[in-house]
PDB file of N, CA and C in Angstrom:
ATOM      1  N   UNK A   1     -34.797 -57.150 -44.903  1.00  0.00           N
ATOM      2  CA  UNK A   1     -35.091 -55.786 -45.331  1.00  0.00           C
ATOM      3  C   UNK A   1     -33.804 -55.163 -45.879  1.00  0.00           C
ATOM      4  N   UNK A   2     -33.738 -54.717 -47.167  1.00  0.00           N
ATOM      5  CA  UNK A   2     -32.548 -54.100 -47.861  1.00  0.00           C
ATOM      6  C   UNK A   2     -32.855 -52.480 -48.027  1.00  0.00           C
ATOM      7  N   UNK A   3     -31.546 -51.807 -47.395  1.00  0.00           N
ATOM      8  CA  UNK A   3     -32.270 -50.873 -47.309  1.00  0.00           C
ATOM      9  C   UNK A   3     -30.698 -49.517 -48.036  1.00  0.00           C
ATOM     10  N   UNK A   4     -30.075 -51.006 -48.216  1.00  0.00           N
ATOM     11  CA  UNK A   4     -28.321 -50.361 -48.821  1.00  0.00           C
ATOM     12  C   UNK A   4     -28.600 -49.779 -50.500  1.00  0.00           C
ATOM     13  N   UNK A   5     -28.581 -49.006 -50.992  1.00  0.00           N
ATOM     14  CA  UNK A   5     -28.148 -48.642 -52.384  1.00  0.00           C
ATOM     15  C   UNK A   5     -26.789 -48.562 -52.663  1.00  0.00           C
ATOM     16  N   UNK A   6     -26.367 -49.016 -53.897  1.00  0.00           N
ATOM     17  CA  UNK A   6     -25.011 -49.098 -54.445  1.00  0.00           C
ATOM     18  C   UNK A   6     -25.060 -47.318 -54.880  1.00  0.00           C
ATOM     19  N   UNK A   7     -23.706 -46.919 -55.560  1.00  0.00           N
ATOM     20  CA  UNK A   7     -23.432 -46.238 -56.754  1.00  0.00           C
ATOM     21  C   UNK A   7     -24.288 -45.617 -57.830  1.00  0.00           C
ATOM     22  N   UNK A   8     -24.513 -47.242 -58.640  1.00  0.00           N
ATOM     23  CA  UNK A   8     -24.961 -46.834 -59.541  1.00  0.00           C
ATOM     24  C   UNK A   8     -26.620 -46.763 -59.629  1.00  0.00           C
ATOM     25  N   UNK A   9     -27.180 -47.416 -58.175  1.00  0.00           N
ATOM     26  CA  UNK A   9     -28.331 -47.010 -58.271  1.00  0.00           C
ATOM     27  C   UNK A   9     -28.553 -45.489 -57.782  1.00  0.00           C
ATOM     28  N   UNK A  10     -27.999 -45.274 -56.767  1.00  0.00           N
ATOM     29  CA  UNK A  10     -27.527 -43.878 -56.637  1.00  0.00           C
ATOM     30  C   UNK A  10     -28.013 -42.688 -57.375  1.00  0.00           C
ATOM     31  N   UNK A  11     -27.483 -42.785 -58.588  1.00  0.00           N
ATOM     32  CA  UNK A  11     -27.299 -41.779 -59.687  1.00  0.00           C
ATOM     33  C   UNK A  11     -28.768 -42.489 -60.488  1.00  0.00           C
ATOM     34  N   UNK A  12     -29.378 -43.396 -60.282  1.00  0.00           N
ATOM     35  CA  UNK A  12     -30.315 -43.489 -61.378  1.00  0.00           C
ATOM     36  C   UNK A  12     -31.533 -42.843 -60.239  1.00  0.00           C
ATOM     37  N   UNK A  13     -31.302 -42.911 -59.393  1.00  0.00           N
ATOM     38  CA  UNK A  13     -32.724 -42.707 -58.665  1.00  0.00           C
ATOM     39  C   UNK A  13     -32.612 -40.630 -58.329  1.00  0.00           C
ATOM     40  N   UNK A  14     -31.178 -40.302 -57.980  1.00  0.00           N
ATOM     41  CA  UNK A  14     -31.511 -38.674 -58.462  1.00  0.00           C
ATOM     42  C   UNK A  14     -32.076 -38.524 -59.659  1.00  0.00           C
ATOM     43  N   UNK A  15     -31.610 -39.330 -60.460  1.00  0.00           N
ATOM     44  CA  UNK A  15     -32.484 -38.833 -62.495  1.00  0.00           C
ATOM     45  C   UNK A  15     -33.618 -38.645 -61.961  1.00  0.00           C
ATOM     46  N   UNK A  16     -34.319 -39.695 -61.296  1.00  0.00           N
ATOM     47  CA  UNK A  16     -35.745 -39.956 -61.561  1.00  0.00           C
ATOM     48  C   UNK A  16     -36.010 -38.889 -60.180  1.00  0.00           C
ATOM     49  N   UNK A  17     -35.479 -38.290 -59.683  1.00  0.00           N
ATOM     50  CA  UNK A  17     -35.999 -36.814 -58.847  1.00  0.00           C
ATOM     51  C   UNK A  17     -36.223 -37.601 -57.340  1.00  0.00           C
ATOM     52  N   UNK A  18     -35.795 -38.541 -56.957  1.00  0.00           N
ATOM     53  CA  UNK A  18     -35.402 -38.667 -55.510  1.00  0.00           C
ATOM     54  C   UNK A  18     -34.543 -37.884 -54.792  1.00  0.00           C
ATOM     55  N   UNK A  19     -35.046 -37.701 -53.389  1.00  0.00           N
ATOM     56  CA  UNK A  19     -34.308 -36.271 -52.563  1.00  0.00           C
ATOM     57  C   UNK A  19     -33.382 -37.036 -51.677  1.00  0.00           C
ATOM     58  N   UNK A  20     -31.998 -36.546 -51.729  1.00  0.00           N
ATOM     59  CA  UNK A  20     -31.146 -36.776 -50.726  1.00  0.00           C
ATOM     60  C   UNK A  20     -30.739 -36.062 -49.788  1.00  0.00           C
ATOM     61  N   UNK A  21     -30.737 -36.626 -48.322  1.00  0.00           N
ATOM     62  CA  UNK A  21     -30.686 -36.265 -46.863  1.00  0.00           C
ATOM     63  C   UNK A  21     -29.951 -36.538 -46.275  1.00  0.00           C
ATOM     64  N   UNK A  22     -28.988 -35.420 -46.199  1.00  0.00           N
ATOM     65  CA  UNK A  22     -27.708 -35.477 -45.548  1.00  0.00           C
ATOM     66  C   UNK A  22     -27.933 -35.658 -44.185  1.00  0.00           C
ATOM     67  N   UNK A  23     -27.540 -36.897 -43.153  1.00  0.00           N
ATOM     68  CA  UNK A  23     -27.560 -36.725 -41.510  1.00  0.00           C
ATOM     69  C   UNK A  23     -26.609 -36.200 -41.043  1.00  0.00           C
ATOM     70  N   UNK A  24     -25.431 -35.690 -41.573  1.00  0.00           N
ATOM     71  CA  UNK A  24     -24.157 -35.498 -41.096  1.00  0.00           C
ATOM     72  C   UNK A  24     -24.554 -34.152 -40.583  1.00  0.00           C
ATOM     73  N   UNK A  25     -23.101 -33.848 -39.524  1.00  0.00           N
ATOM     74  CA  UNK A  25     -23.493 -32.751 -38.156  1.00  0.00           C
ATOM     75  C   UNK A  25     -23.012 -31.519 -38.917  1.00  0.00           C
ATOM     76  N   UNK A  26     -23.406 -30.408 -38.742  1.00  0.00           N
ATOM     77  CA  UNK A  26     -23.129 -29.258 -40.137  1.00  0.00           C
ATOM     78  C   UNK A  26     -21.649 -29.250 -39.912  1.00  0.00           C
ATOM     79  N   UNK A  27     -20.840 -29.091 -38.754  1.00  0.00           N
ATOM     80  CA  UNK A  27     -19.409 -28.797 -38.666  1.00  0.00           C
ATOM     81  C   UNK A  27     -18.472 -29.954 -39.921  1.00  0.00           C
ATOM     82  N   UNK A  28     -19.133 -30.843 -39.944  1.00  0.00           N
ATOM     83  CA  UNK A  28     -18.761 -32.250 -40.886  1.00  0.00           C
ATOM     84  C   UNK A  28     -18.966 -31.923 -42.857  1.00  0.00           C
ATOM     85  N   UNK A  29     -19.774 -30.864 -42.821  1.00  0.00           N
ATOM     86  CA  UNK A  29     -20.332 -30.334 -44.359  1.00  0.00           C
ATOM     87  C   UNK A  29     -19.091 -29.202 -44.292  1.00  0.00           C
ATOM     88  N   UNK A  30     -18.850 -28.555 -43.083  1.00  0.00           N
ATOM     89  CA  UNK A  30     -17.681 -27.604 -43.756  1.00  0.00           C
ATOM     90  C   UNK A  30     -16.156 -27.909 -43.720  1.00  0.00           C
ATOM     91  N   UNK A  31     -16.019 -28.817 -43.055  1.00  0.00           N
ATOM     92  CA  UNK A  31     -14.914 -30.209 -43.192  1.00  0.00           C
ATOM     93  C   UNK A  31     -14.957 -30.871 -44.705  1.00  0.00           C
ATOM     94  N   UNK A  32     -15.915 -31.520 -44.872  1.00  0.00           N
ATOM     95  CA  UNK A  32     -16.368 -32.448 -46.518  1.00  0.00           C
ATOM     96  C   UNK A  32     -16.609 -31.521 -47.060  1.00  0.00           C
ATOM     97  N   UNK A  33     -17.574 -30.829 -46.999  1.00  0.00           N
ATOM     98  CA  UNK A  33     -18.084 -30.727 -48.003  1.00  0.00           C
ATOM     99  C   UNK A  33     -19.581 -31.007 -47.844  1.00  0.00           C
ATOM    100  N   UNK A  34     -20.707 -30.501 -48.819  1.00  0.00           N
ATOM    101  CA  UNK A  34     -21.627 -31.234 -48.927  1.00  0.00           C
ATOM    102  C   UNK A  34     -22.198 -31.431 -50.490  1.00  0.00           C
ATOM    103  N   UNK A  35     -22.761 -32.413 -50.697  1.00  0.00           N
ATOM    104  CA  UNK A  35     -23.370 -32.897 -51.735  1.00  0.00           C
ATOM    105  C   UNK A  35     -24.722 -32.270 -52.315  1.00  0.00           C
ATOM    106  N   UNK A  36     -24.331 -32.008 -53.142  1.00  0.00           N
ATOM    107  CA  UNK A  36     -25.319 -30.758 -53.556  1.00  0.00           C
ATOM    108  C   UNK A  36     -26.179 -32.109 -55.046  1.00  0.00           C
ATOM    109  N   UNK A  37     -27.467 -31.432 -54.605  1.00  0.00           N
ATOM    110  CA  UNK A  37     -28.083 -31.033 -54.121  1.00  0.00           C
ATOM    111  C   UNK A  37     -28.687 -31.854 -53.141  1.00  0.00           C
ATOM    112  N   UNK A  38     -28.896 -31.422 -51.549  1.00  0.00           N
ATOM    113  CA  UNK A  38     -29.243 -32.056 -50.865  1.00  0.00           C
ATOM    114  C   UNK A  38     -29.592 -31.326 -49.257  1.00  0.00           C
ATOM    115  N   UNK A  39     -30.443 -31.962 -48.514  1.00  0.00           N
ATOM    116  CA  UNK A  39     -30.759 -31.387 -47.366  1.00  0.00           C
ATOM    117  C   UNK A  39     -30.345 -31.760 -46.577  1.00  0.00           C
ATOM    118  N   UNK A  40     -30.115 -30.888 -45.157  1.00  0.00           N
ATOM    119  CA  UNK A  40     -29.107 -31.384 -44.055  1.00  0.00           C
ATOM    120  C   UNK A  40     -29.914 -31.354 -42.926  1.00  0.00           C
ATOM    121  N   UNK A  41     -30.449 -32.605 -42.196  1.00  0.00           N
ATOM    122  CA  UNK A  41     -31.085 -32.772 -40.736  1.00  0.00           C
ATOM    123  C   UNK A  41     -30.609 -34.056 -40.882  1.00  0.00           C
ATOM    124  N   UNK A  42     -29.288 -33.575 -39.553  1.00  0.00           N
ATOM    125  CA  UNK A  42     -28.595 -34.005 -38.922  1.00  0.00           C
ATOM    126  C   UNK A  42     -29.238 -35.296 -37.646  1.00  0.00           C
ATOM    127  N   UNK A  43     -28.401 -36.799 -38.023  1.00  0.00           N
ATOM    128  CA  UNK A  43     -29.008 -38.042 -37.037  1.00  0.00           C
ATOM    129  C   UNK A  43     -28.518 -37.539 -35.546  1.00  0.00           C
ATOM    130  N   UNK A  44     -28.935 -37.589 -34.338  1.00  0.00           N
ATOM    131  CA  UNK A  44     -30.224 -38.386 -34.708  1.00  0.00           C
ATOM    132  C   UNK A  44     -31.478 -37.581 -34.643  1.00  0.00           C
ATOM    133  N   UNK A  45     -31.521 -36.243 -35.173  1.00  0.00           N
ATOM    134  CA  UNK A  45     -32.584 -35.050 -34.948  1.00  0.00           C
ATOM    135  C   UNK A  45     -33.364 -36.027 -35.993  1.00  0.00           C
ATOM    136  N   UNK A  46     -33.328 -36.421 -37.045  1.00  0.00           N
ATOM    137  CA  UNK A  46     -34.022 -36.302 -38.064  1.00  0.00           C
ATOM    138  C   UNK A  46     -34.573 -37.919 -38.142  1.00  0.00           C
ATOM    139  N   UNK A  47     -34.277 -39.019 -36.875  1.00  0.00           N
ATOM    140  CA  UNK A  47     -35.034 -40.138 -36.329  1.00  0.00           C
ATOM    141  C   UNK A  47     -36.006 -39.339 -35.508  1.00  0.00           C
ATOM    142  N   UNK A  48     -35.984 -38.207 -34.661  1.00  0.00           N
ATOM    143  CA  UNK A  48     -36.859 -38.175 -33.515  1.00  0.00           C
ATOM    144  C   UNK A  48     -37.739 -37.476 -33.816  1.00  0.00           C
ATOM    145  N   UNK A  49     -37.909 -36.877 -34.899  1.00  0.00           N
ATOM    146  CA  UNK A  49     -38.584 -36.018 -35.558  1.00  0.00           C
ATOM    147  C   UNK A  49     -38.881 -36.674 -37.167  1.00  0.00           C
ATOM    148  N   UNK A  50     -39.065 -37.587 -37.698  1.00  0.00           N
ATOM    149  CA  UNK A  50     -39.141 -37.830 -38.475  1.00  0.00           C
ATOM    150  C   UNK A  50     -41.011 -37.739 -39.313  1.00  0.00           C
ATOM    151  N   UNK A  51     -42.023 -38.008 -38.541  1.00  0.00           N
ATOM    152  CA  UNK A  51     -42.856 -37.660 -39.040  1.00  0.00           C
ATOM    153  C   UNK A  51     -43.058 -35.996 -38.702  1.00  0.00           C
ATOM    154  N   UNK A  52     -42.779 -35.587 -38.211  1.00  0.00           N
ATOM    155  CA  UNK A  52     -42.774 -33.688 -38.355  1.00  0.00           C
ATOM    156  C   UNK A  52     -42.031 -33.205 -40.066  1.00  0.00           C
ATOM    157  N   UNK A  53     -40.817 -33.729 -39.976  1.00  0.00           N
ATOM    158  CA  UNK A  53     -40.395 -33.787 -41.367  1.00  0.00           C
ATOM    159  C   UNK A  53     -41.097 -34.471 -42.805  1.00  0.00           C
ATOM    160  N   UNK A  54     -41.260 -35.536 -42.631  1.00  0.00           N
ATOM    161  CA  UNK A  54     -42.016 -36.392 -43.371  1.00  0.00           C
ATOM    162  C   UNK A  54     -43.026 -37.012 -42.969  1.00  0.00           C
ATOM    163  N   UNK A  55     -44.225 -36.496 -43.290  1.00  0.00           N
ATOM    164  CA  UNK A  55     -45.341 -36.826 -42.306  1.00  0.00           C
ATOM    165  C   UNK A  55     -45.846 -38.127 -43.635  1.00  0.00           C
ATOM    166  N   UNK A  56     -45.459 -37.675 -44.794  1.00  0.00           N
ATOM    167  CA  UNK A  56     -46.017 -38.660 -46.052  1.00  0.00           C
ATOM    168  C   UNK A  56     -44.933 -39.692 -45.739  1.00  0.00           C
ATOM    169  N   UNK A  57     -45.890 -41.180 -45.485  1.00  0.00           N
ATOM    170  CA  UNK A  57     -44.667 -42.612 -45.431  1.00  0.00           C
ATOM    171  C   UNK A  57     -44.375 -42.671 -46.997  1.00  0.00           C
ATOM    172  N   UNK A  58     -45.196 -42.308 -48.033  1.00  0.00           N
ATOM    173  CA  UNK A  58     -44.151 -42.833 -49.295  1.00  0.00           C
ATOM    174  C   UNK A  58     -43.299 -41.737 -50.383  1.00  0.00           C
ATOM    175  N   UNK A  59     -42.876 -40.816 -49.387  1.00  0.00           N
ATOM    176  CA  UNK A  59     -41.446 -40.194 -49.916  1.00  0.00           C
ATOM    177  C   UNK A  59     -40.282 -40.848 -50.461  1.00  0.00           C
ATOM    178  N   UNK A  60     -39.756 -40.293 -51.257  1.00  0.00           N
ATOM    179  CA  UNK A  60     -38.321 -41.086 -51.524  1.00  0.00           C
ATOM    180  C   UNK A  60     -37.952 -40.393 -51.310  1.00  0.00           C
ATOM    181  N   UNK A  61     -36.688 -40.643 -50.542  1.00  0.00           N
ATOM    182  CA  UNK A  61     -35.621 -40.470 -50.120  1.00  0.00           C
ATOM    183  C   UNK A  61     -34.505 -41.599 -49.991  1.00  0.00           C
ATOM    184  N   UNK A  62     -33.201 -40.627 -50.345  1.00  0.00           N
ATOM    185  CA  UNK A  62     -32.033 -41.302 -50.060  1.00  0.00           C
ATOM    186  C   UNK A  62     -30.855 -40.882 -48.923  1.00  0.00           C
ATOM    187  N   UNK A  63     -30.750 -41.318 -47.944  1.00  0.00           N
ATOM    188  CA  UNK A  63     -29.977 -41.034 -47.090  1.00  0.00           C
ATOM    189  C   UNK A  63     -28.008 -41.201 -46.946  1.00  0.00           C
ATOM    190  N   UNK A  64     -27.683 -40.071 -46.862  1.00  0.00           N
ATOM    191  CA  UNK A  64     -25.834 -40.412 -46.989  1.00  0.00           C
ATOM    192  C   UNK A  64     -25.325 -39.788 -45.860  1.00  0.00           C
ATOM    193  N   UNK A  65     -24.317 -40.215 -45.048  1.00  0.00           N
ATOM    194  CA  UNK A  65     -23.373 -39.972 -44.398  1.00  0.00           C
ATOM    195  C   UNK A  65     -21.909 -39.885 -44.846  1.00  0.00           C
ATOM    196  N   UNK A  66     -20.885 -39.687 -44.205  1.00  0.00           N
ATOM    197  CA  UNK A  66     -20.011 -40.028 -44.500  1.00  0.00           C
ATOM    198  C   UNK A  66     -19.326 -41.179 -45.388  1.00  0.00           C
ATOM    199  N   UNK A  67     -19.651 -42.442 -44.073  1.00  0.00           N
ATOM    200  CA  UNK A  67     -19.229 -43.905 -44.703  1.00  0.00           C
ATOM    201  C   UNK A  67     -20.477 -44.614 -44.452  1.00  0.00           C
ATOM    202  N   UNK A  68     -22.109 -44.281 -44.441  1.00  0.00           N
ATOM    203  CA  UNK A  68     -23.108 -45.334 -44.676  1.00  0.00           C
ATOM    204  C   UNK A  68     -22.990 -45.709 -43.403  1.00  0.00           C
ATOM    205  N   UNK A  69     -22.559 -44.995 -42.328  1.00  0.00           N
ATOM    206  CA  UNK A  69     -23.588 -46.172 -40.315  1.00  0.00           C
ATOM    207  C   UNK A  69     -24.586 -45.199 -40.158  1.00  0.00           C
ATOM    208  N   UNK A  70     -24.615 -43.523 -40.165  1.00  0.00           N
ATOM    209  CA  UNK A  70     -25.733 -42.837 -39.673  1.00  0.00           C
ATOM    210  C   UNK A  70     -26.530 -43.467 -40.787  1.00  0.00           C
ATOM    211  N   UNK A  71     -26.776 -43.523 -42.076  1.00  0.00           N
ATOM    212  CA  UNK A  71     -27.275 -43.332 -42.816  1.00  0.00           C
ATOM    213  C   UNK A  71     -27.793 -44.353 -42.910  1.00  0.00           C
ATOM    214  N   UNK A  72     -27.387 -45.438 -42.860  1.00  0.00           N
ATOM    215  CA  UNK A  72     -27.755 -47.274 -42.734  1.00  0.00           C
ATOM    216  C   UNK A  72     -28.838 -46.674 -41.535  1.00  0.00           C
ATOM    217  N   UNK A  73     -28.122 -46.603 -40.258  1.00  0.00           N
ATOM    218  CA  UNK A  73     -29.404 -46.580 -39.194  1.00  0.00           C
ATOM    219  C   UNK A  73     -30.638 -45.799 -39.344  1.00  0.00           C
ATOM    220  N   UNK A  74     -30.692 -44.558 -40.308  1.00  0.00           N
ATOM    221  CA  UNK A  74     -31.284 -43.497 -40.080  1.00  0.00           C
ATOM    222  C   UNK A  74     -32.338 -44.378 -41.271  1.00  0.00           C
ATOM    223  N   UNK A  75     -32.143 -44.947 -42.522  1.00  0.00           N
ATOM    224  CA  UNK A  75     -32.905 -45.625 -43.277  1.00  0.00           C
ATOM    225  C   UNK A  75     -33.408 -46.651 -42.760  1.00  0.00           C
ATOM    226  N   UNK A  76     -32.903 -47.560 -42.229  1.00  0.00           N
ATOM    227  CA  UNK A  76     -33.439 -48.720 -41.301  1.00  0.00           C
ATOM    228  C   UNK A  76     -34.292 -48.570 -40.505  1.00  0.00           C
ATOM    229  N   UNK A  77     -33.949 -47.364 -39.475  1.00  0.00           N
ATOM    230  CA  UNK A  77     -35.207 -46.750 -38.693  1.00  0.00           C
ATOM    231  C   UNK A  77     -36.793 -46.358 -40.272  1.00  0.00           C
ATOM    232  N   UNK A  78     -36.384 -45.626 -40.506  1.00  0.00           N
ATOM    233  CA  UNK A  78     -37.341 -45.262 -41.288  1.00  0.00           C
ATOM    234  C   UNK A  78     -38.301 -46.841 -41.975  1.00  0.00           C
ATOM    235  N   UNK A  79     -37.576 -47.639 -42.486  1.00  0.00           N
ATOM    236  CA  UNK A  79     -37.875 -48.203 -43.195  1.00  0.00           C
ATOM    237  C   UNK A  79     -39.024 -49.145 -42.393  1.00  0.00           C
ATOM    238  N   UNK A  80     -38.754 -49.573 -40.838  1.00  0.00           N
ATOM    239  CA  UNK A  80     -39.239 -50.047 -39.590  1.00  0.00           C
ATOM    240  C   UNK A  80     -40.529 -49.576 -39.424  1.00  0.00           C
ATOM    241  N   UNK A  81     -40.449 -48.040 -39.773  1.00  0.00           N
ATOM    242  CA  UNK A  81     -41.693 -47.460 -39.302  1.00  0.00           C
ATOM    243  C   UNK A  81     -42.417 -46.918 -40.817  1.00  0.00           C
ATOM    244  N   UNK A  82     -42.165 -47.881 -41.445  1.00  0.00           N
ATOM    245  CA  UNK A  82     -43.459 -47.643 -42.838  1.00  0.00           C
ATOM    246  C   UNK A  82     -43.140 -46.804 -44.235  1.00  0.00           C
ATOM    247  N   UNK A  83     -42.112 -46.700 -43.652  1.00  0.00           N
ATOM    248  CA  UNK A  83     -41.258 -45.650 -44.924  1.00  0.00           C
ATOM    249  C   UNK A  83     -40.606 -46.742 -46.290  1.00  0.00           C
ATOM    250  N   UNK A  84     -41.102 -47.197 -47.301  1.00  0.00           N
ATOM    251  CA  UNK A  84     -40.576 -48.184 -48.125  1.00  0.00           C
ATOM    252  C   UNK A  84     -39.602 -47.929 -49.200  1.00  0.00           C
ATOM    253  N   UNK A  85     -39.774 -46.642 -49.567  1.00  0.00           N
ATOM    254  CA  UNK A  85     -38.855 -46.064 -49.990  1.00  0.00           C
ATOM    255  C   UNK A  85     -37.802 -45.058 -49.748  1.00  0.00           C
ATOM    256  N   UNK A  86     -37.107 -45.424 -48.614  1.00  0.00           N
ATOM    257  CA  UNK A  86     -35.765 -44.854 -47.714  1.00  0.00           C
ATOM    258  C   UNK A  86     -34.859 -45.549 -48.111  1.00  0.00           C
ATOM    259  N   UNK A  87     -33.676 -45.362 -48.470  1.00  0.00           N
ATOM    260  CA  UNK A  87     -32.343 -46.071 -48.855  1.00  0.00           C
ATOM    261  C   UNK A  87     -31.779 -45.260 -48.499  1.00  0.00           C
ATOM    262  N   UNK A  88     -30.117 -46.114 -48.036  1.00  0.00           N
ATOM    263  CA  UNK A  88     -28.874 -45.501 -47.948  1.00  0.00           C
ATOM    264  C   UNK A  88     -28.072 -45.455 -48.727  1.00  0.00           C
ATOM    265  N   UNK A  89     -27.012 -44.430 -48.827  1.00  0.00           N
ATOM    266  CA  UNK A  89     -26.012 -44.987 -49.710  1.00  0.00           C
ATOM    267  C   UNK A  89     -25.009 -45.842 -49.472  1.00  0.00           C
ATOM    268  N   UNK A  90     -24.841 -46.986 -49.808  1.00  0.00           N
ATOM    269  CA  UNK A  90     -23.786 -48.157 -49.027  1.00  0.00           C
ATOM    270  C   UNK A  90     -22.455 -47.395 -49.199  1.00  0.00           C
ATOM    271  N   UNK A  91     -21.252 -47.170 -48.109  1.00  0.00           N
ATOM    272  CA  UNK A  91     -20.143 -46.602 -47.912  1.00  0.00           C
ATOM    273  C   UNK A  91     -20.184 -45.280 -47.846  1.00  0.00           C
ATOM    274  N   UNK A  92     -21.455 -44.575 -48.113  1.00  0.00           N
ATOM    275  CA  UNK A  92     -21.360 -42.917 -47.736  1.00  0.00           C
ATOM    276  C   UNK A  92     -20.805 -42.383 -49.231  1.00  0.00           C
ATOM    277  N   UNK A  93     -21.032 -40.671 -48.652  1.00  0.00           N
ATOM    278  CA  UNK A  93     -20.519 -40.208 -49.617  1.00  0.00           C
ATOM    279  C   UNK A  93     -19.351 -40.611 -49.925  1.00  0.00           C
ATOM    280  N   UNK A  94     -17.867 -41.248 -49.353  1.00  0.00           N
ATOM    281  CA  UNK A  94     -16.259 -41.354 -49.337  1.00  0.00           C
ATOM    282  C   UNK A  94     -16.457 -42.383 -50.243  1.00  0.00           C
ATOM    283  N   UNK A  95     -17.704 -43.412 -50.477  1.00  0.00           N
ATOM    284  CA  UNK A  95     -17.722 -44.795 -51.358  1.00  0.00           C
ATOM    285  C   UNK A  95     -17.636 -43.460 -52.936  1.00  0.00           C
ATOM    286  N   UNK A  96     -18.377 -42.489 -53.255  1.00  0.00           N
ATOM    287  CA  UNK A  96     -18.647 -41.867 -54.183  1.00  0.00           C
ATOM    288  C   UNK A  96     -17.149 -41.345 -54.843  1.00  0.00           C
ATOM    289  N   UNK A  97     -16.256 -41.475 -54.129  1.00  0.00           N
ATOM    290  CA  UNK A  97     -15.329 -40.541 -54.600  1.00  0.00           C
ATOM    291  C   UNK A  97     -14.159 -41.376 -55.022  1.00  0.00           C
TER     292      UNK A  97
END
């Protein structure tokens, strides 16, 4: 199960209007920064609650953390439980920069 996105898929899948979901803890967005445009429910709120949030399994979404471990796990989970289009960003936002 591949559930890593590079870079440059990255940027092709915002074109095409995929939503990205920040897990990072808000104190960490006013440290970084956050990536606009994008929503913030923070791991692991947004594993334990995940069909309350996304009750539709074929959302896209792309998930980023920092360096890609919340975000790896938080897609992996998803992906486990029927979600086929969940990706991470491999290395996090810090791979982006």
């Amino acid at each position: 199960m591949n559930y890593h996105i590079d870079n440059n898929k990255f940027y092709q899948l915002i074109e095409r209007g995929w939503q990205v979901i920040d897990v990072r803890d808000p104190y960490e967005l006013k440290s970084y920064g956050k990536y606009e445009p994008s929503l913030n429910i923070p791991y692991p709120k947004i594993i334990t609650n995940r069909e309350t949030y996304f009750p539709e399994n074929d959302v896209k979404l792309i998930i980023v953390c920092n360096y890609g471990n919340r975000s790896g796990l938080t897609a992996r989970n998803f992906q486990q439980h029927g979600y086929e289009n969940v990706f991470s960003l491999e290395h996090g936002l810090q791979g982006l920069l």
